[in-house]
PDB file of N, CA and C in Angstrom:
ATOM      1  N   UNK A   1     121.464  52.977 176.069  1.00  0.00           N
ATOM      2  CA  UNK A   1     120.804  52.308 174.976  1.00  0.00           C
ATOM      3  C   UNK A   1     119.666  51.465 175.529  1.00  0.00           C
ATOM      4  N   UNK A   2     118.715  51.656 175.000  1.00  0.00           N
ATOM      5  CA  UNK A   2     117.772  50.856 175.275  1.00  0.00           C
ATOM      6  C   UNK A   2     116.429  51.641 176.447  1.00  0.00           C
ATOM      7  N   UNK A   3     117.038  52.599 176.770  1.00  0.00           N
ATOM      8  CA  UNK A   3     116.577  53.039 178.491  1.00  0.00           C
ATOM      9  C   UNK A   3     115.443  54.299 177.564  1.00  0.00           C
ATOM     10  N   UNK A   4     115.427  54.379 176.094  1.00  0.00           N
ATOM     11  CA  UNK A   4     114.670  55.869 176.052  1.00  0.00           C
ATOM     12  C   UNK A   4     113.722  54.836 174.588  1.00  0.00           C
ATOM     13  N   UNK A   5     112.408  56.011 174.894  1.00  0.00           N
ATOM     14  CA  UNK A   5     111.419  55.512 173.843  1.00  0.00           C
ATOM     15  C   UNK A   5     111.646  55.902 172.769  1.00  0.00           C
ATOM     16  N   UNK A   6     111.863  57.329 172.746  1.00  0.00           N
ATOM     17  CA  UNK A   6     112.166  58.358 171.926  1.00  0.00           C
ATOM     18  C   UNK A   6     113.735  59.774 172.074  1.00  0.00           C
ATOM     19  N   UNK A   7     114.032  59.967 171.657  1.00  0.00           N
ATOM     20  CA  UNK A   7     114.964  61.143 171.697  1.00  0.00           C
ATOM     21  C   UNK A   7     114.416  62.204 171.535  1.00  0.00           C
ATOM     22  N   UNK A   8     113.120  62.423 170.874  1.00  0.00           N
ATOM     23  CA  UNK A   8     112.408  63.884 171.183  1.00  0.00           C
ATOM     24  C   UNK A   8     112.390  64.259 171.754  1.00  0.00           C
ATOM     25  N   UNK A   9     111.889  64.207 173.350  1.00  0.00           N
ATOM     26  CA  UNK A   9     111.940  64.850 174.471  1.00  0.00           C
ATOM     27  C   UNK A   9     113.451  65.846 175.071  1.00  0.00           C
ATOM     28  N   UNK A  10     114.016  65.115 174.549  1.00  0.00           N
ATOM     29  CA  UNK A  10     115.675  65.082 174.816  1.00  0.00           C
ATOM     30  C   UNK A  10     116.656  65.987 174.037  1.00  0.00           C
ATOM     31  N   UNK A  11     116.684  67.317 174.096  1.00  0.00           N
ATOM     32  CA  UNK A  11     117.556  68.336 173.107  1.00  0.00           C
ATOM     33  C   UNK A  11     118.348  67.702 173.829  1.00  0.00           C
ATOM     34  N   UNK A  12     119.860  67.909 173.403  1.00  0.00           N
ATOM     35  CA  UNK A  12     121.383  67.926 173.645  1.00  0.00           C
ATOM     36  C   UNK A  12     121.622  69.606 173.283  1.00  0.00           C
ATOM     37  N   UNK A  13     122.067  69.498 174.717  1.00  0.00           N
ATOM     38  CA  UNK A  13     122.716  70.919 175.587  1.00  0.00           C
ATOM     39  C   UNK A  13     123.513  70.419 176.165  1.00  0.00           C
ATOM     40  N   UNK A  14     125.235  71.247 175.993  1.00  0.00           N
ATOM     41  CA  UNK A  14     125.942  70.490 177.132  1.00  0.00           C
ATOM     42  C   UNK A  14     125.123  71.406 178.363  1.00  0.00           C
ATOM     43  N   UNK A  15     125.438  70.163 179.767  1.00  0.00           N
ATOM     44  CA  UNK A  15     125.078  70.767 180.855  1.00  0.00           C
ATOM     45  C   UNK A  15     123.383  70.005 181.125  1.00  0.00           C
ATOM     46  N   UNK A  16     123.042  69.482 180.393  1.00  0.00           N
ATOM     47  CA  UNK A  16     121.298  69.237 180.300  1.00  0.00           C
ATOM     48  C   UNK A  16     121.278  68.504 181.379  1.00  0.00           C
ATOM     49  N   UNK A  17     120.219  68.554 181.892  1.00  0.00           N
ATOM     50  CA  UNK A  17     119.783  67.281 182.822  1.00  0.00           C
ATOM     51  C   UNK A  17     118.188  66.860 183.022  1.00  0.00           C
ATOM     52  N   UNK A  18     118.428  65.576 182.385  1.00  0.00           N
ATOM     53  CA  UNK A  18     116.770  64.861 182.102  1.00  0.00           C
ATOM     54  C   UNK A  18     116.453  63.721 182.696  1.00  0.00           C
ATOM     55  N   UNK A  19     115.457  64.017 183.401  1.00  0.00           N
ATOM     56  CA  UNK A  19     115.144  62.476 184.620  1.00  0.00           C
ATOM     57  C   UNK A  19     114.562  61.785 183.479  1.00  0.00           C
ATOM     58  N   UNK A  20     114.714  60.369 183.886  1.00  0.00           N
ATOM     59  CA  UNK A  20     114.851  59.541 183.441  1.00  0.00           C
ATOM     60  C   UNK A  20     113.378  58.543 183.896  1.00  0.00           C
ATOM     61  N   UNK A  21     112.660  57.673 182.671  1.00  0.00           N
ATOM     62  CA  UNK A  21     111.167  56.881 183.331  1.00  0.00           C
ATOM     63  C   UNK A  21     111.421  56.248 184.882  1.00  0.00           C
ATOM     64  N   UNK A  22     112.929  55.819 184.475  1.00  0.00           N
ATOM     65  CA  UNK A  22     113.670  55.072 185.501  1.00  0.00           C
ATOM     66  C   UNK A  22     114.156  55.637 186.933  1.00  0.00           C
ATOM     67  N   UNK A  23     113.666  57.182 186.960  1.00  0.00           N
ATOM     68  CA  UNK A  23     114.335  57.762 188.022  1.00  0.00           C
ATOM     69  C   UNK A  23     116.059  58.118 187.831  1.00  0.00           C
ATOM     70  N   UNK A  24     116.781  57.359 186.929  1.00  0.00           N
ATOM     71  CA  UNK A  24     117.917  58.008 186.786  1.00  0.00           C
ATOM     72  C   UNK A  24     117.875  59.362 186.348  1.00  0.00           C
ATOM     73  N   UNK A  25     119.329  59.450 186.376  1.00  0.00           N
ATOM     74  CA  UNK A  25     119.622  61.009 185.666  1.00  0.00           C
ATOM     75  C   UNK A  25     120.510  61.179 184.593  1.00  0.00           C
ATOM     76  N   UNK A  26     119.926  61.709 183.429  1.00  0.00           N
ATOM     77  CA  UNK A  26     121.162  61.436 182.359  1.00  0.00           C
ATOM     78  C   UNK A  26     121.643  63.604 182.684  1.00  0.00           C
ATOM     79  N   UNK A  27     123.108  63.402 182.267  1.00  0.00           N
ATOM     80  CA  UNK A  27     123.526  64.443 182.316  1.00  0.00           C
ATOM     81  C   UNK A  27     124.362  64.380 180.713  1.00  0.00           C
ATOM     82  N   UNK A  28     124.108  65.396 179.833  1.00  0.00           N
ATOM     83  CA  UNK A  28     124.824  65.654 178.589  1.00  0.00           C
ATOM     84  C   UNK A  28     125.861  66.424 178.645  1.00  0.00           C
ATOM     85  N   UNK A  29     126.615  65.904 178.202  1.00  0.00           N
ATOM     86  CA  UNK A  29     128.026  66.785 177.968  1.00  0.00           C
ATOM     87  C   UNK A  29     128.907  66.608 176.808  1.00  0.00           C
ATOM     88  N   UNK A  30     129.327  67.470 176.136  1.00  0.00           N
ATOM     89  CA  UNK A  30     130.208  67.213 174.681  1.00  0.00           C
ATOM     90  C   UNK A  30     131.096  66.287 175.247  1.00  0.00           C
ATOM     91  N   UNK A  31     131.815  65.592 174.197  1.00  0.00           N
ATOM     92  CA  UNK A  31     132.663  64.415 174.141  1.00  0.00           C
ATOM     93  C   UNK A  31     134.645  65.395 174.259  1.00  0.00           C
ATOM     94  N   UNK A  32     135.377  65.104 175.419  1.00  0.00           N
ATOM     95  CA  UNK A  32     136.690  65.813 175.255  1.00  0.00           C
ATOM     96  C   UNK A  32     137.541  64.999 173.720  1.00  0.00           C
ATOM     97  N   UNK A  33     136.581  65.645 172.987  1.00  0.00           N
ATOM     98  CA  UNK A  33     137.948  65.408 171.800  1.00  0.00           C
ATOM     99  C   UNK A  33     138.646  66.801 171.642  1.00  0.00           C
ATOM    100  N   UNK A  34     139.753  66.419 170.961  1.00  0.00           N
ATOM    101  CA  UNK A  34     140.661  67.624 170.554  1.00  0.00           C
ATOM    102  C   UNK A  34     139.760  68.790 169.489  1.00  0.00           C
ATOM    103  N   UNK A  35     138.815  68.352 168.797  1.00  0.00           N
ATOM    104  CA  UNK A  35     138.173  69.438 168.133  1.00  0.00           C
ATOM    105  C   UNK A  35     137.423  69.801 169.272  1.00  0.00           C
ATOM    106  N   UNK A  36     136.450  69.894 170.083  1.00  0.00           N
ATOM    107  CA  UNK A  36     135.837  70.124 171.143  1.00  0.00           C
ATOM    108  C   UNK A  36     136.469  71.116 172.256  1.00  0.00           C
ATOM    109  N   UNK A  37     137.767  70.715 172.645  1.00  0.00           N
ATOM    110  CA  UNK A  37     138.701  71.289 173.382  1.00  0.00           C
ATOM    111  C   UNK A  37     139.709  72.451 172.770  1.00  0.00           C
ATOM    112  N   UNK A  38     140.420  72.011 171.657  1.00  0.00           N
ATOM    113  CA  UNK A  38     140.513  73.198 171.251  1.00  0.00           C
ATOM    114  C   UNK A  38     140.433  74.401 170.651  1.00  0.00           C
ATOM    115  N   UNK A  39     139.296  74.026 170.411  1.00  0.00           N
ATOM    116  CA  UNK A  39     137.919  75.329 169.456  1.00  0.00           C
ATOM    117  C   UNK A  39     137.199  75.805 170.575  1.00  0.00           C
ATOM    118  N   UNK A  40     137.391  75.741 172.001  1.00  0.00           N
ATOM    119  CA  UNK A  40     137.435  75.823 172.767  1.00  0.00           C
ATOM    120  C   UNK A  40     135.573  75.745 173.465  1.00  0.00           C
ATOM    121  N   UNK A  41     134.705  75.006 172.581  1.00  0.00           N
ATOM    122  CA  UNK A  41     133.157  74.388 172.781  1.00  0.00           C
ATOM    123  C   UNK A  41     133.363  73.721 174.049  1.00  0.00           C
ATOM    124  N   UNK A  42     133.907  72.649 174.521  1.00  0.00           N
ATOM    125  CA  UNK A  42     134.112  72.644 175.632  1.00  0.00           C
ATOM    126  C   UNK A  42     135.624  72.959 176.676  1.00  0.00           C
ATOM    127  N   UNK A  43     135.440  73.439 177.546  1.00  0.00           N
ATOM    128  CA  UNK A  43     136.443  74.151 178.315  1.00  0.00           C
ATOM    129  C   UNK A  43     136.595  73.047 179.450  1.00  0.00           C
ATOM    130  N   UNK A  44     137.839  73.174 180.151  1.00  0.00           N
ATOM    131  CA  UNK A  44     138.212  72.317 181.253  1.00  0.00           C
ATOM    132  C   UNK A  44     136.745  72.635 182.328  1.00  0.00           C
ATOM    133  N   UNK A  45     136.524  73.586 182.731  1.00  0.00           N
ATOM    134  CA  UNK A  45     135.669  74.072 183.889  1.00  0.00           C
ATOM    135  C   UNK A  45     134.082  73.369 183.359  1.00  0.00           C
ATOM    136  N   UNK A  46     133.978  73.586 182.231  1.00  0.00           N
ATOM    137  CA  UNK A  46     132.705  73.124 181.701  1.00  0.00           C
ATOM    138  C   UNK A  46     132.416  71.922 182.236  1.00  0.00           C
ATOM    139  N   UNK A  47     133.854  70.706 181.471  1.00  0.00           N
ATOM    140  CA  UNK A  47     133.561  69.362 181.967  1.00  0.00           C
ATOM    141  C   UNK A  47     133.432  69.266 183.683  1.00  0.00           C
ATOM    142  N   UNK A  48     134.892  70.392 184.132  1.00  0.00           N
ATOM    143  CA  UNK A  48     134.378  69.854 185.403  1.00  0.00           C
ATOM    144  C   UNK A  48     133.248  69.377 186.093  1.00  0.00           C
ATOM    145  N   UNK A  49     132.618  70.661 185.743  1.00  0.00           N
ATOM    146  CA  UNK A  49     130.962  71.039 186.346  1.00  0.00           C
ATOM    147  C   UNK A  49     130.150  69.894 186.223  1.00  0.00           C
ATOM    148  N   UNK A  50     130.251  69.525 184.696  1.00  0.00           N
ATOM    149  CA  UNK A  50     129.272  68.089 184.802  1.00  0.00           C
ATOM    150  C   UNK A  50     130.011  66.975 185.652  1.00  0.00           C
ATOM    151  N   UNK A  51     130.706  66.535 186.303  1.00  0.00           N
ATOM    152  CA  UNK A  51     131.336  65.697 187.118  1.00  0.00           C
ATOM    153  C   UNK A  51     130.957  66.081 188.894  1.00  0.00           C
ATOM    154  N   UNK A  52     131.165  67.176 189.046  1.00  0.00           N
ATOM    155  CA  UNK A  52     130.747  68.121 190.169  1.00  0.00           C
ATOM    156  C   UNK A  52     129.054  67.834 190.576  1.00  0.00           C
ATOM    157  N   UNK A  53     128.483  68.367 189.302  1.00  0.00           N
ATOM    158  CA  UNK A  53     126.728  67.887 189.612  1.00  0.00           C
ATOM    159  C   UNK A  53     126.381  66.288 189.429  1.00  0.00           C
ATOM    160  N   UNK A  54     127.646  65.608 188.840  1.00  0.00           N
ATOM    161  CA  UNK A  54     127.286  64.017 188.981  1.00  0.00           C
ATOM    162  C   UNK A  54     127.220  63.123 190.490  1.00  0.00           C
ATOM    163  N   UNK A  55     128.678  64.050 190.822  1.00  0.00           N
ATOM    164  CA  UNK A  55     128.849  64.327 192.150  1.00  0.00           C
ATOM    165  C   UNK A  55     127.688  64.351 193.307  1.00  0.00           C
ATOM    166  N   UNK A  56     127.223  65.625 192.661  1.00  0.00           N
ATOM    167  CA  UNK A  56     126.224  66.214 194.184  1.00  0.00           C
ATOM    168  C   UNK A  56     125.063  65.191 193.607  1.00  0.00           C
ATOM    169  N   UNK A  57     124.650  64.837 192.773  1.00  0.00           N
ATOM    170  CA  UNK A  57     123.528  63.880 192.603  1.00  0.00           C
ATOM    171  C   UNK A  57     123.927  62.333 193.190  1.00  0.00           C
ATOM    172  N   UNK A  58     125.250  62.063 192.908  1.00  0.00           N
ATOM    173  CA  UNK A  58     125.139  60.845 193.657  1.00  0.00           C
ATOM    174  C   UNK A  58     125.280  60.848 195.229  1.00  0.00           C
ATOM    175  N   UNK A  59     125.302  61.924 195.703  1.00  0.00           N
ATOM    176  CA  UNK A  59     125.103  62.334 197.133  1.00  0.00           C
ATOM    177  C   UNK A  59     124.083  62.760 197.629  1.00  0.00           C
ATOM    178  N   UNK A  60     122.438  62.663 197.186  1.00  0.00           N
ATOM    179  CA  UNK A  60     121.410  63.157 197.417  1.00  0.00           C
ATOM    180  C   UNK A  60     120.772  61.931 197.817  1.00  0.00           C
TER     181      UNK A  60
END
């Protein structure tokens, strides 16, 4: 909150990744609710992945 001018720039894709004015990195990912999980939009491996590339980014 506060960190973006606009949300235009910014589709929501899980998986997205958008540098930030700030040099951060935002990474999007659906929210694990039970509709999400078991309609099966997001999958265990999915979330992993975004944790995995949060991972290798905070190791760069």
């Amino acid at each position: 909150r506060g960190q973006l001018a606009g949300k235009k720039p910014y589709f929501f894709q899980h998986g997205a990744k958008y540098e930030m004015p700030d040099g951060k990195i935002l990474l999007a990912s659906y929210h694990p609710s039970n509709q999400n999980t078991q309609t099966g939009k997001l999958t265990r491996q999915m979330f992993g992945r975004i944790f995995e590339e949060a991972a290798r980014l905070a190791n760069r």
